[in-house]
C-alpha atoms as a PDB file:
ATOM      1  CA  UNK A   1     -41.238  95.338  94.020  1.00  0.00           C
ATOM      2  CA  UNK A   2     -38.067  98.008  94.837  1.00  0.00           C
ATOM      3  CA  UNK A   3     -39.345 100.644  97.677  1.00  0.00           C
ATOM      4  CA  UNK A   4     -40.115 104.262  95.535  1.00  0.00           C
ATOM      5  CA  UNK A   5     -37.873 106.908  96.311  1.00  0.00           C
ATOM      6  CA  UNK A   6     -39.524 109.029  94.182  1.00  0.00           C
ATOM      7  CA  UNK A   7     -42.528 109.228  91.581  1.00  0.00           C
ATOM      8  CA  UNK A   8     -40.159 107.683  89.058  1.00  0.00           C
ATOM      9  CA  UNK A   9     -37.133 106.295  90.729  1.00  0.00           C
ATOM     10  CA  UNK A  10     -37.051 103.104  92.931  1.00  0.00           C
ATOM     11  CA  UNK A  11     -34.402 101.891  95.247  1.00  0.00           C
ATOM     12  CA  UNK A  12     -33.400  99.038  93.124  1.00  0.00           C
ATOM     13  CA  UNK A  13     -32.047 101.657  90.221  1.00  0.00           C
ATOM     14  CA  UNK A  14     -29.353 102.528  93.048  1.00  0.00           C
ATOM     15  CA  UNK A  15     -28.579  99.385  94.453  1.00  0.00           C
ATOM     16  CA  UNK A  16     -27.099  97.683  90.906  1.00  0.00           C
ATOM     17  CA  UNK A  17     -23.888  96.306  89.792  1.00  0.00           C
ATOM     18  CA  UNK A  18     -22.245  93.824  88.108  1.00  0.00           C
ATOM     19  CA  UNK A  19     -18.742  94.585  89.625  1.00  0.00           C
ATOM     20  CA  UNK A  20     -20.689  93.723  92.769  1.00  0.00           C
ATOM     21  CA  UNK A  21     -22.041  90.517  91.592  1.00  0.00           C
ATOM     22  CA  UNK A  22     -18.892  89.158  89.908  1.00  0.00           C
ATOM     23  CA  UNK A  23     -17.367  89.948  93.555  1.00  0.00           C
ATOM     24  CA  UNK A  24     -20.161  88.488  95.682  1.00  0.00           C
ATOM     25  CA  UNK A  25     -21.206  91.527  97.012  1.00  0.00           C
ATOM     26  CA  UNK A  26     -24.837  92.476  98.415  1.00  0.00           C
ATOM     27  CA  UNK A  27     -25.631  96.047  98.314  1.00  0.00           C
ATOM     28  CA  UNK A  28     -28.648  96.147 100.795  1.00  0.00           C
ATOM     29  CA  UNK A  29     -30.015  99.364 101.515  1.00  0.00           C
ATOM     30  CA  UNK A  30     -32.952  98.830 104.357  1.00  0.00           C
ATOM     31  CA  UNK A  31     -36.322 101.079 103.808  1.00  0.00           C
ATOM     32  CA  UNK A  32     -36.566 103.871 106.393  1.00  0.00           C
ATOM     33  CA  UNK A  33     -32.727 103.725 107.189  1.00  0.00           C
ATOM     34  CA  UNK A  34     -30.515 106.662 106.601  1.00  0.00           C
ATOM     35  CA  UNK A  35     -29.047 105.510 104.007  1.00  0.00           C
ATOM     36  CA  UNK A  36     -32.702 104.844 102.339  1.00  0.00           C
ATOM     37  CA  UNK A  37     -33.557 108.585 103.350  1.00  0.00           C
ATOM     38  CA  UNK A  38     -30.584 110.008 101.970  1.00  0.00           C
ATOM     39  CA  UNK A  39     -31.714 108.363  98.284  1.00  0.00           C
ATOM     40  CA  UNK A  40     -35.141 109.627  98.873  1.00  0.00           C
ATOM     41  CA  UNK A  41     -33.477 113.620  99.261  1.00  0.00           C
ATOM     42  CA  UNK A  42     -31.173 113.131  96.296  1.00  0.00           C
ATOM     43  CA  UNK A  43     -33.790 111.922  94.130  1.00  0.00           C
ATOM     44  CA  UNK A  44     -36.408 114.758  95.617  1.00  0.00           C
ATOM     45  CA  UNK A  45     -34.691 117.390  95.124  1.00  0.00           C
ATOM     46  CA  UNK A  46     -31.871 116.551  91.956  1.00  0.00           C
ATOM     47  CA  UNK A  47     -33.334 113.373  89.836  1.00  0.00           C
ATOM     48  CA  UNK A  48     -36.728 113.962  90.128  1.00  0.00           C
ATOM     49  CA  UNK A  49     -37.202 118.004  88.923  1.00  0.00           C
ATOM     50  CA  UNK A  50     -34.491 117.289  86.162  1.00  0.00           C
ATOM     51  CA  UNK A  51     -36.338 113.629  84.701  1.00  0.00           C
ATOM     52  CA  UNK A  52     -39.531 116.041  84.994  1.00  0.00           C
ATOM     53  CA  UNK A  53     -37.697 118.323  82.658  1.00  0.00           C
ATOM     54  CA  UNK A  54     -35.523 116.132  80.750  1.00  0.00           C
ATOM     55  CA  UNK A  55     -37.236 112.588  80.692  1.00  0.00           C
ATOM     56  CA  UNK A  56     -35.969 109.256  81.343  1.00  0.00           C
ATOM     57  CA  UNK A  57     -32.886 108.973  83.546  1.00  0.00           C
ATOM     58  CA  UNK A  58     -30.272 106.106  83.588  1.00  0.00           C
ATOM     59  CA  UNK A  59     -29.006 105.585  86.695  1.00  0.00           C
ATOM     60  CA  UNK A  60     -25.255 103.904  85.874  1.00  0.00           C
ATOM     61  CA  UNK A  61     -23.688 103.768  89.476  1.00  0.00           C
ATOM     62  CA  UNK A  62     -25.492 104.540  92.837  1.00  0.00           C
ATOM     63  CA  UNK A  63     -25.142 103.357  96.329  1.00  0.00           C
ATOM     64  CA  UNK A  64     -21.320 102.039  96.659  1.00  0.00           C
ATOM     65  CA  UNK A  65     -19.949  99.980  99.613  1.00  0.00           C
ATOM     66  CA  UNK A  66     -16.655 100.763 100.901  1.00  0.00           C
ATOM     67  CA  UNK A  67     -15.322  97.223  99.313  1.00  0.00           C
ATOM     68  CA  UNK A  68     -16.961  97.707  96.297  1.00  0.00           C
ATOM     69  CA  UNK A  69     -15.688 101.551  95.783  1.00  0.00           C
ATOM     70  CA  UNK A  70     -12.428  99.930  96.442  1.00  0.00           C
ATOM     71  CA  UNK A  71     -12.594  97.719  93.690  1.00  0.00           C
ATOM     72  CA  UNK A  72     -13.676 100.264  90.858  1.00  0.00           C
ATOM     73  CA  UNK A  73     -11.204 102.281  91.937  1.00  0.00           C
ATOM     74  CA  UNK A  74     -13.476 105.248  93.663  1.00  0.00           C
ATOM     75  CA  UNK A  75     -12.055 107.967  95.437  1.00  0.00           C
ATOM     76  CA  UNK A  76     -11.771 107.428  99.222  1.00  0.00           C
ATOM     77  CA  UNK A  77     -13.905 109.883 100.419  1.00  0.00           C
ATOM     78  CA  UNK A  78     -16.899 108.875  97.776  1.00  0.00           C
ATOM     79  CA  UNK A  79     -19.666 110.120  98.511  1.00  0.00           C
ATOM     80  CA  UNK A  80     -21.307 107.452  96.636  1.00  0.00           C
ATOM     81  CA  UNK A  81     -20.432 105.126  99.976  1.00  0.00           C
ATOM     82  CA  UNK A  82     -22.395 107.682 101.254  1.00  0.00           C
ATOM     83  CA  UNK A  83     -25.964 107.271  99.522  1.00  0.00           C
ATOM     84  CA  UNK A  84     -25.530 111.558  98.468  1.00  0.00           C
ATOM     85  CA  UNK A  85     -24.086 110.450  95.122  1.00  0.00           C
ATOM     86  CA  UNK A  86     -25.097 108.927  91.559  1.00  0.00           C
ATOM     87  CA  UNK A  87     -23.772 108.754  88.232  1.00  0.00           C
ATOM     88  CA  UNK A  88     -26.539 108.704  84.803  1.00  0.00           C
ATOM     89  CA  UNK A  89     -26.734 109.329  81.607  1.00  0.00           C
ATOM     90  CA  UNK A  90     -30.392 110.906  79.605  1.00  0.00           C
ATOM     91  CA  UNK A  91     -29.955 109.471  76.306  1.00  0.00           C
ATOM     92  CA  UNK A  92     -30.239 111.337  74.300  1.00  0.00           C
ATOM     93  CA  UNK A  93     -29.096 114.347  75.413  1.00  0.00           C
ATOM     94  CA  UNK A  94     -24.904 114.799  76.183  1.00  0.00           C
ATOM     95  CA  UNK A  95     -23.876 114.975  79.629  1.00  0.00           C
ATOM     96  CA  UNK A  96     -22.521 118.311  78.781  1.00  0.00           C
ATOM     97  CA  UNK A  97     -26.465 120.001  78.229  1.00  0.00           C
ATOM     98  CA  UNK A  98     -27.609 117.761  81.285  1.00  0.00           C
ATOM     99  CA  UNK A  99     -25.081 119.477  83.515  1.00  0.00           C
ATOM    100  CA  UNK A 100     -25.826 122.515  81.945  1.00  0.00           C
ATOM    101  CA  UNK A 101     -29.470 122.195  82.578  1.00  0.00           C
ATOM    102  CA  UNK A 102     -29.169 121.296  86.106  1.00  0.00           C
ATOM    103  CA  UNK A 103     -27.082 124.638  87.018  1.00  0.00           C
ATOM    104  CA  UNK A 104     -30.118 126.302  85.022  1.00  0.00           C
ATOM    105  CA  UNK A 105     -32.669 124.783  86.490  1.00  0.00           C
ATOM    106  CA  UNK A 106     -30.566 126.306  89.822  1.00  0.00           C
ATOM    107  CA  UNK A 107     -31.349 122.400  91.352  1.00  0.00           C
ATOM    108  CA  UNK A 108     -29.873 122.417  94.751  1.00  0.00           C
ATOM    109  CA  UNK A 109     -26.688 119.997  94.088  1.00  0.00           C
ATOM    110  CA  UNK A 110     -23.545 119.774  96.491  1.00  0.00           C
ATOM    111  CA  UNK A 111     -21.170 118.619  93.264  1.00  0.00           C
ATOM    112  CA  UNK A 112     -21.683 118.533  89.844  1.00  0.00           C
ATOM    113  CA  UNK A 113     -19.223 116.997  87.748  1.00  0.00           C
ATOM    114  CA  UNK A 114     -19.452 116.563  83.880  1.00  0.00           C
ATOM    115  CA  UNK A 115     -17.390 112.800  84.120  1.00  0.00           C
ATOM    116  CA  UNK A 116     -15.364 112.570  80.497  1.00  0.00           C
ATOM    117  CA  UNK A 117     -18.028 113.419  78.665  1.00  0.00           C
ATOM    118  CA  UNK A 118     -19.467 110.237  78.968  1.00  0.00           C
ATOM    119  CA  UNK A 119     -21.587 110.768  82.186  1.00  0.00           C
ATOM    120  CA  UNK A 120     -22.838 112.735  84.787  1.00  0.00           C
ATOM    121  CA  UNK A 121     -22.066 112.581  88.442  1.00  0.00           C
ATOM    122  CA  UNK A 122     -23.788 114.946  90.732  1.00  0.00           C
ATOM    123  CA  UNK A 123     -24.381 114.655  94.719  1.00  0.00           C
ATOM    124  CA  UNK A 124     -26.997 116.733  97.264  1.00  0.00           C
ATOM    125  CA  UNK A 125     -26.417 116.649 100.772  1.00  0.00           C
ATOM    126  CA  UNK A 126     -29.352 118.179 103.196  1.00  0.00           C
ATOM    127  CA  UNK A 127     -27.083 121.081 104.712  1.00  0.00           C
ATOM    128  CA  UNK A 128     -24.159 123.328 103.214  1.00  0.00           C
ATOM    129  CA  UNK A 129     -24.309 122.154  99.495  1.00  0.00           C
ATOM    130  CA  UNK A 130     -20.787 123.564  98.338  1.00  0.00           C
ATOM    131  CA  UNK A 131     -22.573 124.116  94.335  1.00  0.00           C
ATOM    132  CA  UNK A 132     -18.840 122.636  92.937  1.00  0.00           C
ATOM    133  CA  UNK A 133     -19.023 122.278  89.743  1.00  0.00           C
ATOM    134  CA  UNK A 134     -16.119 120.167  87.913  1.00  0.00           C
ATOM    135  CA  UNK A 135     -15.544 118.511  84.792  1.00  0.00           C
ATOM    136  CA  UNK A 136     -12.874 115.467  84.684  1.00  0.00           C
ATOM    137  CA  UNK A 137     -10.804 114.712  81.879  1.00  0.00           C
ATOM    138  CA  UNK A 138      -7.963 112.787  80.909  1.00  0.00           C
ATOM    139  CA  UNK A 139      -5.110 114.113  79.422  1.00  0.00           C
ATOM    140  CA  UNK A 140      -4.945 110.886  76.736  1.00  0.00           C
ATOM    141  CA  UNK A 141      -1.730 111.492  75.153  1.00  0.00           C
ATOM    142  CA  UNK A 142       0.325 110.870  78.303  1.00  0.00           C
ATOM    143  CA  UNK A 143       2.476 107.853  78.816  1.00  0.00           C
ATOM    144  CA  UNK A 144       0.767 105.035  80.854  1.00  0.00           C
ATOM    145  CA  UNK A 145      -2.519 105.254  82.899  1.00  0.00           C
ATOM    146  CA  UNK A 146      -3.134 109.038  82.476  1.00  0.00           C
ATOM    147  CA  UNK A 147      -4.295 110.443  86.135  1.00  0.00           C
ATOM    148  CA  UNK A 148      -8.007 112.276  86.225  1.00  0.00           C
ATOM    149  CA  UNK A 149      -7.711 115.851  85.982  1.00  0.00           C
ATOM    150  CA  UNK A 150     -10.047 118.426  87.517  1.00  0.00           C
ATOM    151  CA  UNK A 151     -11.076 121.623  85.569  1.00  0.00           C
ATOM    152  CA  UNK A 152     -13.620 123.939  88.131  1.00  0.00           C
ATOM    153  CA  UNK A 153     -16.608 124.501  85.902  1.00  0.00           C
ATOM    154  CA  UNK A 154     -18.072 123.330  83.511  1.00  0.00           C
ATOM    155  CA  UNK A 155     -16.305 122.445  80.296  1.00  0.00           C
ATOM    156  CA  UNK A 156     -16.386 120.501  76.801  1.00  0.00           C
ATOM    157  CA  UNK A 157     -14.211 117.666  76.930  1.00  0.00           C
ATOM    158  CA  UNK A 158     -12.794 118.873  73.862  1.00  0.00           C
ATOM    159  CA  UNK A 159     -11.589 122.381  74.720  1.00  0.00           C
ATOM    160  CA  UNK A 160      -9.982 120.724  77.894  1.00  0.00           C
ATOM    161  CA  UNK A 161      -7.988 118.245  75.645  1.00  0.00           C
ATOM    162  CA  UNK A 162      -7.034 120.889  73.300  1.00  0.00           C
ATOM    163  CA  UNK A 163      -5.902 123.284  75.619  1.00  0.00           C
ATOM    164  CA  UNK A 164      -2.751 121.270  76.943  1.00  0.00           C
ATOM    165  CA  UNK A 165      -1.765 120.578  73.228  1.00  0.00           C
END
């Protein structure tokens, strides 16, 4: 059985991934380590208060290695790689109200980024949380691989999208 982070999130939630797999690579996390203690805070004091508020929580990308940030194509300084970093959905509520709910709930996050509008990513560090909130979009009518954009605070995907056109 995973070690418990929390009363409903276990270490195995953040330690998935089938990029990983298809690339042969173990993503250990060791009980007690700081990396293990990190997932315990972020879960304590983010995942846990909003799943009491929101219900279930889908944890879609968690702990990263450097190699295997690399390979998604995660930004260098990830703090993913980090263990103060996850990505979920709550089906079914939009990651727009989940975002919104965790700046109401006035949850203690470092970043908050509504991702798309397809998921959310949020981080917590133990000292000197920045509260940066972001949404990321992609400008989709642009030639090529469009480049994430960054609007400060929280936005509808739409209105971003709309805005440039």
């Amino acid at each position: 059985m995973s070690p418990q982070l929390s009363k409903n999130f276990y270490l195995d939630e953040f330690t998935r991934s089938q990029t990983a797999v298809r690339h042969g690579i173990n993503i250990i996390v060791q009980e007690g380590s700081e990396k293990f203690l990190k997932l315990q805070l972020l879960c304590q004091n983010i995942l846990q208060p909003l799943r009491d508020e929101i219900g279930p929580i889908t944890i879609t990308s968690g702990y990263r290695p450097v190699r295997l940030n690399r390979l998604i194509g995660g930004s260098t300084n990830s703090q993913h790689c980090r263990c103060e970093a996850v990505d979920f959905v709550a089906s079914p509520l939009n990651p727009f109200d989940i975002c919104q709910t965790i700046i109401d709930l006035e949850l203690p996050f470092d970043q908050l980024i509504h991702e798309f509008g397809r998921w959310v990513h949020v981080s917590f560090v133990s000292e000197g949380g920045r509260r940066e909130v972001l949404t990321a979009y992609k400008q989709d009518r642009l030639i090529g691989k469009p480049p994430t954009l960054y609007q400060a605070g929280l936005h509808t995907i739409k209105s971003l999208t709309q805005e440039a056109f």
